[in-house]
PDB file of N, CA and C in Angstrom:
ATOM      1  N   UNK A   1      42.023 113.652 156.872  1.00  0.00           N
ATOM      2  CA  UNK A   1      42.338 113.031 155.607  1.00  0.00           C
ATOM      3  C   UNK A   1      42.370 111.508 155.772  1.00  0.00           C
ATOM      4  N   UNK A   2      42.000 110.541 154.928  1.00  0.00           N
ATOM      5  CA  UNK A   2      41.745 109.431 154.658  1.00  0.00           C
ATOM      6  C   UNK A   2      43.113 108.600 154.329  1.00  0.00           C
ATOM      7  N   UNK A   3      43.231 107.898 154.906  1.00  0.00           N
ATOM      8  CA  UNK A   3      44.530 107.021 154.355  1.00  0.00           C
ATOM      9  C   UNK A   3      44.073 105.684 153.773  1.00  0.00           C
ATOM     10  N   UNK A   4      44.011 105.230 152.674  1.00  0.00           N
ATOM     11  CA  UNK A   4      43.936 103.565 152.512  1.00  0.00           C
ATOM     12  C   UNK A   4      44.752 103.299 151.520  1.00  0.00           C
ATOM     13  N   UNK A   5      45.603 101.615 152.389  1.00  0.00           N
ATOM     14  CA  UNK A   5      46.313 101.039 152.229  1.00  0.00           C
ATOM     15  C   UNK A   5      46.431 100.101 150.830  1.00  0.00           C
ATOM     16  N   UNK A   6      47.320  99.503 150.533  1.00  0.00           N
ATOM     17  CA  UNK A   6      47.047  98.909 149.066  1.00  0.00           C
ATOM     18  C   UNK A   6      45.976  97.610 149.129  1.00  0.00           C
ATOM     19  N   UNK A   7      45.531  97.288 150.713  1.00  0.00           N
ATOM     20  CA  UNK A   7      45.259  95.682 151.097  1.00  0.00           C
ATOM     21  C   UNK A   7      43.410  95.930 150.960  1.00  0.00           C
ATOM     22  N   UNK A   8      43.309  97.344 150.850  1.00  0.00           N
ATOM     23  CA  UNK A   8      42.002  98.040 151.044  1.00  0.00           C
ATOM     24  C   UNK A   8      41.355  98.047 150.042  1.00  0.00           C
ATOM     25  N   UNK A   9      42.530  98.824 148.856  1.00  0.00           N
ATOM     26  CA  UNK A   9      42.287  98.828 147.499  1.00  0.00           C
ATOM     27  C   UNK A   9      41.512  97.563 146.565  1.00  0.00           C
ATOM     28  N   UNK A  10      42.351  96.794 146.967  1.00  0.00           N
ATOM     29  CA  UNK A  10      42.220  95.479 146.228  1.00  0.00           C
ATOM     30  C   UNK A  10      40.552  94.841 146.986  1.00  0.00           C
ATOM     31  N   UNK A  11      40.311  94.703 147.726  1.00  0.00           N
ATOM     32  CA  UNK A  11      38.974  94.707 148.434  1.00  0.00           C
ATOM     33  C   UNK A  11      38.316  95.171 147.994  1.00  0.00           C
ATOM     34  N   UNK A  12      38.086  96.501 147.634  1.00  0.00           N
ATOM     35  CA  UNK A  12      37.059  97.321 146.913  1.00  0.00           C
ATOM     36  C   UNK A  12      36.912  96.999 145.769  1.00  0.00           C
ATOM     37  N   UNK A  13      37.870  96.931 145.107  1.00  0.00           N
ATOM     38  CA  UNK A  13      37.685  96.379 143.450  1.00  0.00           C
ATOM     39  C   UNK A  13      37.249  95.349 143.351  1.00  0.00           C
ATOM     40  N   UNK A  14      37.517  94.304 144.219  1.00  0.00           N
ATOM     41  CA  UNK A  14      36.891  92.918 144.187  1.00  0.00           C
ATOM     42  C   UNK A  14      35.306  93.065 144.150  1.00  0.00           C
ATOM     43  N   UNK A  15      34.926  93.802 145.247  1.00  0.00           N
ATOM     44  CA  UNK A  15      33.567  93.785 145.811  1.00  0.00           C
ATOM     45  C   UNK A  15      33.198  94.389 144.478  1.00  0.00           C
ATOM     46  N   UNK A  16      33.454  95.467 143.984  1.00  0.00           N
ATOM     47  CA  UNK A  16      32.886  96.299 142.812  1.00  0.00           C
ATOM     48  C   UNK A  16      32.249  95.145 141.914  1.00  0.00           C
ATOM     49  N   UNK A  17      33.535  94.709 141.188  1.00  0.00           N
ATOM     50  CA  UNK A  17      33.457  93.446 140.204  1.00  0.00           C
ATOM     51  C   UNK A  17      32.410  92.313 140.414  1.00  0.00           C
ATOM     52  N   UNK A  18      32.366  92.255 141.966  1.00  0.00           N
ATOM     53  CA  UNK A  18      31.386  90.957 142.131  1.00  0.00           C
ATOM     54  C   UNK A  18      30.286  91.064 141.722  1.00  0.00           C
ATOM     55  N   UNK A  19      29.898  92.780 142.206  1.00  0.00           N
ATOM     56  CA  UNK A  19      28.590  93.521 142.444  1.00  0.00           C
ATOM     57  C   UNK A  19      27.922  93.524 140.649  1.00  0.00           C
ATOM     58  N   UNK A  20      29.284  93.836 139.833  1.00  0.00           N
ATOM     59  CA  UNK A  20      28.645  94.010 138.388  1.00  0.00           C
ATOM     60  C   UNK A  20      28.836  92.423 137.549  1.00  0.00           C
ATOM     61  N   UNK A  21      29.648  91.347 137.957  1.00  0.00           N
ATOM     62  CA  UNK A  21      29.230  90.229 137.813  1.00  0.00           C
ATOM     63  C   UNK A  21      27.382  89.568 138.287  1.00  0.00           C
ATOM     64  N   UNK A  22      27.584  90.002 139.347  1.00  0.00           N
ATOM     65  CA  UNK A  22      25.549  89.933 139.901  1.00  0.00           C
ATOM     66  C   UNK A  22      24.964  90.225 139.248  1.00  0.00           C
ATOM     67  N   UNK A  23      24.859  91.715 138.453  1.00  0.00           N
ATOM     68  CA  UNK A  23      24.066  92.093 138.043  1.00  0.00           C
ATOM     69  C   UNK A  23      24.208  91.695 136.457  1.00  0.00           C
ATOM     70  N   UNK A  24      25.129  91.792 136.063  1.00  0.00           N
ATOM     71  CA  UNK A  24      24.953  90.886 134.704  1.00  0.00           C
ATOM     72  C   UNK A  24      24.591  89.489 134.056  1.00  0.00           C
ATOM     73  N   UNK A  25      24.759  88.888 135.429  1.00  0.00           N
ATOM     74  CA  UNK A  25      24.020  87.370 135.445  1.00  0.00           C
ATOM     75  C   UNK A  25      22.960  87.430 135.061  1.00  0.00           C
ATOM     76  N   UNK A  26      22.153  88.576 136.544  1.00  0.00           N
ATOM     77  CA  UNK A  26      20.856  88.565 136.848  1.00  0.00           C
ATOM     78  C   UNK A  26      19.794  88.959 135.701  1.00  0.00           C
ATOM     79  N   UNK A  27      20.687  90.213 134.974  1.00  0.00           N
ATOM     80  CA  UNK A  27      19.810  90.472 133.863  1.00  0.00           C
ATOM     81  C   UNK A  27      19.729  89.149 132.248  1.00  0.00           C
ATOM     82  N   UNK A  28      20.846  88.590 132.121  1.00  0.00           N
ATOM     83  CA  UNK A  28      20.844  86.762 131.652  1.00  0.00           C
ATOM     84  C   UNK A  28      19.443  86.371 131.828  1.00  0.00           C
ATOM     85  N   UNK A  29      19.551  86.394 132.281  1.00  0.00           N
ATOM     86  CA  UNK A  29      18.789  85.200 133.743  1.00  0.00           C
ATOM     87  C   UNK A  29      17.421  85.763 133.248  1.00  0.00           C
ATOM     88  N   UNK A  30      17.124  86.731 133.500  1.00  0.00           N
ATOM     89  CA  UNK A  30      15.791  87.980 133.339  1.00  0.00           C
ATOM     90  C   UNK A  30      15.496  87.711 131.891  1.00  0.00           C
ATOM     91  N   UNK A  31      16.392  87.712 131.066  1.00  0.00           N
ATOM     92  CA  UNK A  31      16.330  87.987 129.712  1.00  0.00           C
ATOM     93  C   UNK A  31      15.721  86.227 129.445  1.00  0.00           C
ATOM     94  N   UNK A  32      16.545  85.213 129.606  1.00  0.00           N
ATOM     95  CA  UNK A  32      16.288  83.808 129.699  1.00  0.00           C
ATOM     96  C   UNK A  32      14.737  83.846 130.514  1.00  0.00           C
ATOM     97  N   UNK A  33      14.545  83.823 130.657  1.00  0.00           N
ATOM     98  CA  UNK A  33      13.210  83.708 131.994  1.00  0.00           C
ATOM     99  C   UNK A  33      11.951  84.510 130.895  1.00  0.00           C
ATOM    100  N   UNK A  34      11.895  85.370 130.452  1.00  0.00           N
ATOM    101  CA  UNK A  34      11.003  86.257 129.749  1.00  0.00           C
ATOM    102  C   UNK A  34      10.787  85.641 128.384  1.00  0.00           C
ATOM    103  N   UNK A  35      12.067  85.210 127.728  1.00  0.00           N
ATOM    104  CA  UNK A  35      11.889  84.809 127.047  1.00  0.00           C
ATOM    105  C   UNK A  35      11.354  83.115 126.729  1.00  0.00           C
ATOM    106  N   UNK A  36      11.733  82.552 127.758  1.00  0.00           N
ATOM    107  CA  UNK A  36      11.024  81.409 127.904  1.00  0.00           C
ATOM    108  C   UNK A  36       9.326  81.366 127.787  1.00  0.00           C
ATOM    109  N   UNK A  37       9.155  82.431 128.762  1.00  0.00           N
ATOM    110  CA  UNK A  37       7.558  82.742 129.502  1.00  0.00           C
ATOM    111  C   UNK A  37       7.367  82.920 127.684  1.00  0.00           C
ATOM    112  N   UNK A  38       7.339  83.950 127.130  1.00  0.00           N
ATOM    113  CA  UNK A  38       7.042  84.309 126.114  1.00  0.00           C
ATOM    114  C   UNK A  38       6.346  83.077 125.299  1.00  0.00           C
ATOM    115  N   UNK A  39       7.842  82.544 125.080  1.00  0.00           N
ATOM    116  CA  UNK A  39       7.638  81.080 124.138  1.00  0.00           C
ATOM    117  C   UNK A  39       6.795  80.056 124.551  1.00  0.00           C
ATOM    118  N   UNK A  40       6.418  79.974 126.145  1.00  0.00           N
ATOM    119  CA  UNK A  40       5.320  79.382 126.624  1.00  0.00           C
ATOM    120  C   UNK A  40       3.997  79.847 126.149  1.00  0.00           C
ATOM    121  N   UNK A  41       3.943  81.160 126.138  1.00  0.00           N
ATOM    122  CA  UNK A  41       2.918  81.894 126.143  1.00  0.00           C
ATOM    123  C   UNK A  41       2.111  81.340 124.574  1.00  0.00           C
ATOM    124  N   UNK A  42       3.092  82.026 123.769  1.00  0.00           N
ATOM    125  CA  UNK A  42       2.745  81.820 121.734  1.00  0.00           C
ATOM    126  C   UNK A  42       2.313  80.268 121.788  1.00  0.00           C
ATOM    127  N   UNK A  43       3.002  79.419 122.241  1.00  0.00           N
ATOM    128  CA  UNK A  43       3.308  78.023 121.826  1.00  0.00           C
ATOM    129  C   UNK A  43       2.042  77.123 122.888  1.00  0.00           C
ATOM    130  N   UNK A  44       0.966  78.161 123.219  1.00  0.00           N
ATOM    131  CA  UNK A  44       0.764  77.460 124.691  1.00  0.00           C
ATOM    132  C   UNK A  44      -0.299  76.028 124.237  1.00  0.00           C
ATOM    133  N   UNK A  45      -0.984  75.913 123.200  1.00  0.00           N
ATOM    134  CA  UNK A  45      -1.453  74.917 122.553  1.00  0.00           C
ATOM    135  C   UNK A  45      -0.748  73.686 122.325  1.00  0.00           C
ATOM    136  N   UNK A  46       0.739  73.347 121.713  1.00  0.00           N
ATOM    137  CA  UNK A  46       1.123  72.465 121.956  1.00  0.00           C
ATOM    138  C   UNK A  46       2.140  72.366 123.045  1.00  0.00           C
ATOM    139  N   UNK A  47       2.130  73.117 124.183  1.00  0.00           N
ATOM    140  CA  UNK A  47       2.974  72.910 125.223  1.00  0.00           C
ATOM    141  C   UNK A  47       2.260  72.477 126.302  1.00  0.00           C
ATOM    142  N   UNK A  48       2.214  71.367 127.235  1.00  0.00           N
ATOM    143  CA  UNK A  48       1.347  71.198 128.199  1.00  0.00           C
ATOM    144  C   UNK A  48       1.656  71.800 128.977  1.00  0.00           C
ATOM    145  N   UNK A  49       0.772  71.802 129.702  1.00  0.00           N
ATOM    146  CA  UNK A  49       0.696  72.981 131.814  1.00  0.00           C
ATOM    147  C   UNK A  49       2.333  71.914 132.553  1.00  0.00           C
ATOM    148  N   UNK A  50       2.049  70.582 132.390  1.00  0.00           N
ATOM    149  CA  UNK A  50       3.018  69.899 133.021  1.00  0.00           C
ATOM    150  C   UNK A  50       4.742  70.416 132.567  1.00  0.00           C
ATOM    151  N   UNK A  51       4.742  70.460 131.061  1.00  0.00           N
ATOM    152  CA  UNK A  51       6.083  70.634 130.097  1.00  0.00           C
ATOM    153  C   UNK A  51       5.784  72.128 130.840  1.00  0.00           C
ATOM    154  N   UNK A  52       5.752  73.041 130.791  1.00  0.00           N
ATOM    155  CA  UNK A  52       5.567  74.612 130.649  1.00  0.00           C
ATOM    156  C   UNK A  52       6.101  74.841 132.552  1.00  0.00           C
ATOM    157  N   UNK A  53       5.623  74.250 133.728  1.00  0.00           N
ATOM    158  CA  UNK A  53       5.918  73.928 134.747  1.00  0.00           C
ATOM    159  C   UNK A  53       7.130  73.688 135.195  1.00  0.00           C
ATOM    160  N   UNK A  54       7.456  72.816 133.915  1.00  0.00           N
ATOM    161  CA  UNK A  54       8.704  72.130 134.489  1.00  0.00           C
ATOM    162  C   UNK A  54       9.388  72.825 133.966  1.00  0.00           C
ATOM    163  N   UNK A  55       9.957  73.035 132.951  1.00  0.00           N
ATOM    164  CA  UNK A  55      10.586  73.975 132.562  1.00  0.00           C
ATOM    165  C   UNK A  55      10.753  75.548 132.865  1.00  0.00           C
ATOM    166  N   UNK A  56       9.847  76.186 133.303  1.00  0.00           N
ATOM    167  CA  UNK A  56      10.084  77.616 134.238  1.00  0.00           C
ATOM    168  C   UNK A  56      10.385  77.020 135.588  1.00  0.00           C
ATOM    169  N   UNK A  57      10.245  75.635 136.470  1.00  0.00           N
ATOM    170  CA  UNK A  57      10.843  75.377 137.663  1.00  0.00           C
ATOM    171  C   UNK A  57      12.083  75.216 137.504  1.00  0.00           C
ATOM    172  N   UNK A  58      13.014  74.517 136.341  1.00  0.00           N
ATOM    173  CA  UNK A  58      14.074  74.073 136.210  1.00  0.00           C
ATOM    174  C   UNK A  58      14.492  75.537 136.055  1.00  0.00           C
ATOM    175  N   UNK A  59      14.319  76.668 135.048  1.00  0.00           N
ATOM    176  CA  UNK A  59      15.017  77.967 135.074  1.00  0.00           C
ATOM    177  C   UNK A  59      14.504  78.558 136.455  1.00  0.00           C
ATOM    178  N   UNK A  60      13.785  78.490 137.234  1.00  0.00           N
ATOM    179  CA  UNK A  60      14.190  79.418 138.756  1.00  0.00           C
ATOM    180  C   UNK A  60      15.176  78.528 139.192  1.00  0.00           C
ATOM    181  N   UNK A  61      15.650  77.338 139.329  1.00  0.00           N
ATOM    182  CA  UNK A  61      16.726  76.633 140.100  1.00  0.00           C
ATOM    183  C   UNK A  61      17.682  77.082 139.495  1.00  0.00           C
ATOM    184  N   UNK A  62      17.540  77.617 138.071  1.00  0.00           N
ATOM    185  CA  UNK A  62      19.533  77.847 137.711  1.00  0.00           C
ATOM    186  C   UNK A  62      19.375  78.863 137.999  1.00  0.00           C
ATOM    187  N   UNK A  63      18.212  80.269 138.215  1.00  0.00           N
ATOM    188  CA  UNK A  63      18.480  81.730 138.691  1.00  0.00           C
ATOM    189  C   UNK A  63      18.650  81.483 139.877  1.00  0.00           C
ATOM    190  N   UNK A  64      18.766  80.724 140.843  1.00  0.00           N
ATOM    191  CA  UNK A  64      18.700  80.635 142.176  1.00  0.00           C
ATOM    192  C   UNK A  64      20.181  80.249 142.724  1.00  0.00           C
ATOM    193  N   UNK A  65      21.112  79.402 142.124  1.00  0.00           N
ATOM    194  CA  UNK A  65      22.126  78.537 141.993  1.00  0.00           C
ATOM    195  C   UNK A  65      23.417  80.031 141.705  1.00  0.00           C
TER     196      UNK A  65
END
């Protein structure tokens, strides 16, 4: 039989929480990112290669951060 302590408990829940903080960022992030691409995509006539660049480089640095 398994014994864990209250110091164990609290550890696990942390880690849990972190794990579904990650993943709710990540899908943000996913959702932001697609939808950008998108709006690059429709808009790609008045958006230059340079503007369109910079702006999907600046969103991988905040998914990265």
């Amino acid at each position: 039989m398994l014994s864990v302590d209250g110091h164990q408990n609290f550890y696990e829940l942390e880690m849990v929480s972190d794990c579904w903080l990650f993943v709710r960022l990540q899908m943000i992030i996913s959702m932001f990112m697609g939808t950008l691409s998108l709006t690059m995509i429709f808009y790609k006539d008045s958006i230059g290669s340079q503007l369109a660049g910079l702006a999907l480089t600046s969103a991988i640095t905040i998914m990265q951060v």
